[in-house]
C-alpha atoms as a PDB file:
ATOM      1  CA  UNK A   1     191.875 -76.933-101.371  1.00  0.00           C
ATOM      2  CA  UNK A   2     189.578 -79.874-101.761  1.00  0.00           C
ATOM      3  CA  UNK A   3     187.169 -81.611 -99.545  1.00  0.00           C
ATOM      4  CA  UNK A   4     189.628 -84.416 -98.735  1.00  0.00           C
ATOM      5  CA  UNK A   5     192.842 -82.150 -97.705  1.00  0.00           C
ATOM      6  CA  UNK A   6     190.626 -79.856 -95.553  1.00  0.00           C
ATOM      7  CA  UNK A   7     189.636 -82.780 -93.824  1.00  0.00           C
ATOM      8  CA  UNK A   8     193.533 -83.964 -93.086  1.00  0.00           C
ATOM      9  CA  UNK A   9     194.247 -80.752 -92.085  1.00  0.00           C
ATOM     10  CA  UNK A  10     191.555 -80.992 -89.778  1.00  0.00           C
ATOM     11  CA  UNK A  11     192.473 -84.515 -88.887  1.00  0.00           C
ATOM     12  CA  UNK A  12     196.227 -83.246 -88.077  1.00  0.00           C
ATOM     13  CA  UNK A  13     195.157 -80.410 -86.015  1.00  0.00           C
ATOM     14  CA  UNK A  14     192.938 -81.979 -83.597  1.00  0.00           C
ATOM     15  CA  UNK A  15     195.732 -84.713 -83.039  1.00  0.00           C
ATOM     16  CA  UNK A  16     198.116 -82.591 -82.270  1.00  0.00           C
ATOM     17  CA  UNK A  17     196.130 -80.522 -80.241  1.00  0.00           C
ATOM     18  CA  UNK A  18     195.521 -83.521 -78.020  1.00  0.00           C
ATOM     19  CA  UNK A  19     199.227 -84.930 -78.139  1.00  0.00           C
ATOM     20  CA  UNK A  20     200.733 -81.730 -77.556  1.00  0.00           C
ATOM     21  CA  UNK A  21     197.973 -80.519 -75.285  1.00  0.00           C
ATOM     22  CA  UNK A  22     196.933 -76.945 -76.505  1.00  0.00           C
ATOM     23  CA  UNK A  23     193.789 -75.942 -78.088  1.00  0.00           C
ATOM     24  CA  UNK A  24     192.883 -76.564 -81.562  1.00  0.00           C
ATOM     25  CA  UNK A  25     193.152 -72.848 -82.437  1.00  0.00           C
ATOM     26  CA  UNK A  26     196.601 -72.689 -80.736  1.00  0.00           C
ATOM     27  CA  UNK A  27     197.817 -75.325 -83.131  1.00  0.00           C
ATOM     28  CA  UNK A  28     196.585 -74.458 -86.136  1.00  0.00           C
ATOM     29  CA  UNK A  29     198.064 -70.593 -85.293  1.00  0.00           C
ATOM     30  CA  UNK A  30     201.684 -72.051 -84.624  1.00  0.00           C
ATOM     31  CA  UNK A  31     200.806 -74.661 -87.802  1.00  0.00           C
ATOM     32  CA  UNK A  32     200.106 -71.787 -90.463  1.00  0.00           C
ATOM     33  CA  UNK A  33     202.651 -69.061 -88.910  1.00  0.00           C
ATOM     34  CA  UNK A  34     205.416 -71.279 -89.335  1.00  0.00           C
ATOM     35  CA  UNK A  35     204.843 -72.096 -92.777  1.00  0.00           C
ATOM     36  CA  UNK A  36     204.378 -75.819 -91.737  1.00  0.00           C
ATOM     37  CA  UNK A  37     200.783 -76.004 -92.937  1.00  0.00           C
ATOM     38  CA  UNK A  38     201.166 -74.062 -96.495  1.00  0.00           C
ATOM     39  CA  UNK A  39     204.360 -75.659 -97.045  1.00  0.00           C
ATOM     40  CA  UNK A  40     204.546 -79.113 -95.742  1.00  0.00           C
ATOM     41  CA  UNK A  41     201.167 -80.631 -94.994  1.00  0.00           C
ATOM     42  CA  UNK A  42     199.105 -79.419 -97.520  1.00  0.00           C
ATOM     43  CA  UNK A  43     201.440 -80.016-100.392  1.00  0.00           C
ATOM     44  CA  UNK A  44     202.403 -83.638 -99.073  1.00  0.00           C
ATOM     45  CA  UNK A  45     199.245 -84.743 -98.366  1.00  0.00           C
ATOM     46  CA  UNK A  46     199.387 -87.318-100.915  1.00  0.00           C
ATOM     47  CA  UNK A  47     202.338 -89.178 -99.134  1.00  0.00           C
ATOM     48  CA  UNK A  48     200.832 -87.878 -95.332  1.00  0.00           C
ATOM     49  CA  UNK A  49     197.523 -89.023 -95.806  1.00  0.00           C
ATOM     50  CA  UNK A  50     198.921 -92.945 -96.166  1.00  0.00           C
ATOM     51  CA  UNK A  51     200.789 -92.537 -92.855  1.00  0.00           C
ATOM     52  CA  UNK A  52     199.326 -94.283 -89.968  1.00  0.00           C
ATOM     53  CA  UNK A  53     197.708 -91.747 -87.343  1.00  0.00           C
ATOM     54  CA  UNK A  54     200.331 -92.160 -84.850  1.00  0.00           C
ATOM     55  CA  UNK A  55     203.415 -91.892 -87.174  1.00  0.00           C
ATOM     56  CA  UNK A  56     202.046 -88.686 -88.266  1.00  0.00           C
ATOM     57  CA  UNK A  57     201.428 -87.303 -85.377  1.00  0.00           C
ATOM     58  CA  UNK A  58     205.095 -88.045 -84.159  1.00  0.00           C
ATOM     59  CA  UNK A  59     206.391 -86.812 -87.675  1.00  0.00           C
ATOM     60  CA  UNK A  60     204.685 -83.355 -87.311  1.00  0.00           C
ATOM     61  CA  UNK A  61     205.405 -82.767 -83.558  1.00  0.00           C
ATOM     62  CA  UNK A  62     208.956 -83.768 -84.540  1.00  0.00           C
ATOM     63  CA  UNK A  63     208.715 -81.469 -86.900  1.00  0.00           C
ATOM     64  CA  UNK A  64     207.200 -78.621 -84.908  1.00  0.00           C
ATOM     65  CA  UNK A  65     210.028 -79.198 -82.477  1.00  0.00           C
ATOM     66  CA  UNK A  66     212.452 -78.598 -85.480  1.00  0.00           C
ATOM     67  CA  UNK A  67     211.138 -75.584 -86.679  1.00  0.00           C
ATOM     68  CA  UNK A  68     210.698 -74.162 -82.876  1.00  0.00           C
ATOM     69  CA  UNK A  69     206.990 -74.035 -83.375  1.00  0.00           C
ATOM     70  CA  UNK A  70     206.564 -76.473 -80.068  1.00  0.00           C
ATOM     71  CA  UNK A  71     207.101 -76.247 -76.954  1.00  0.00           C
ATOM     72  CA  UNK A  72     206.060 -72.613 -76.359  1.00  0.00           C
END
């Protein structure tokens, strides 16, 4: 993983972690157990990355929702 995607992942789980109101560590443990990190973030980041910040944040807590990753 380069410099730049480890820094969107980064970006993603801090602003989730403040939208959905759980701890960074919380969110990146639901994130990778549910596949969503290895298999949707980091292999889209070329099309997530151009998304504004709020747009991706609803897209992945949509998506967390779908998956039954959020709420607890």
């Amino acid at each position: 993983m380069n410099k730049n995607i480890l820094e969107f992942v980064a970006f993603c789980i801090s602003g989730l972690a403040l939208r959905l109101n759980l701890s960074q560590n919380e969110v990146y443990s639901r994130l990778k157990g549910s596949g969503i990190l290895d298999n949707y973030i980091i292999p889209s980041y070329d099309v997530l990355h151009t998304f504004s910040s709020r747009y991706l944040m609803d897209d992945l807590a949509e998506y967390m929702e779908e998956k039954g990753v959020f709420p607890k």
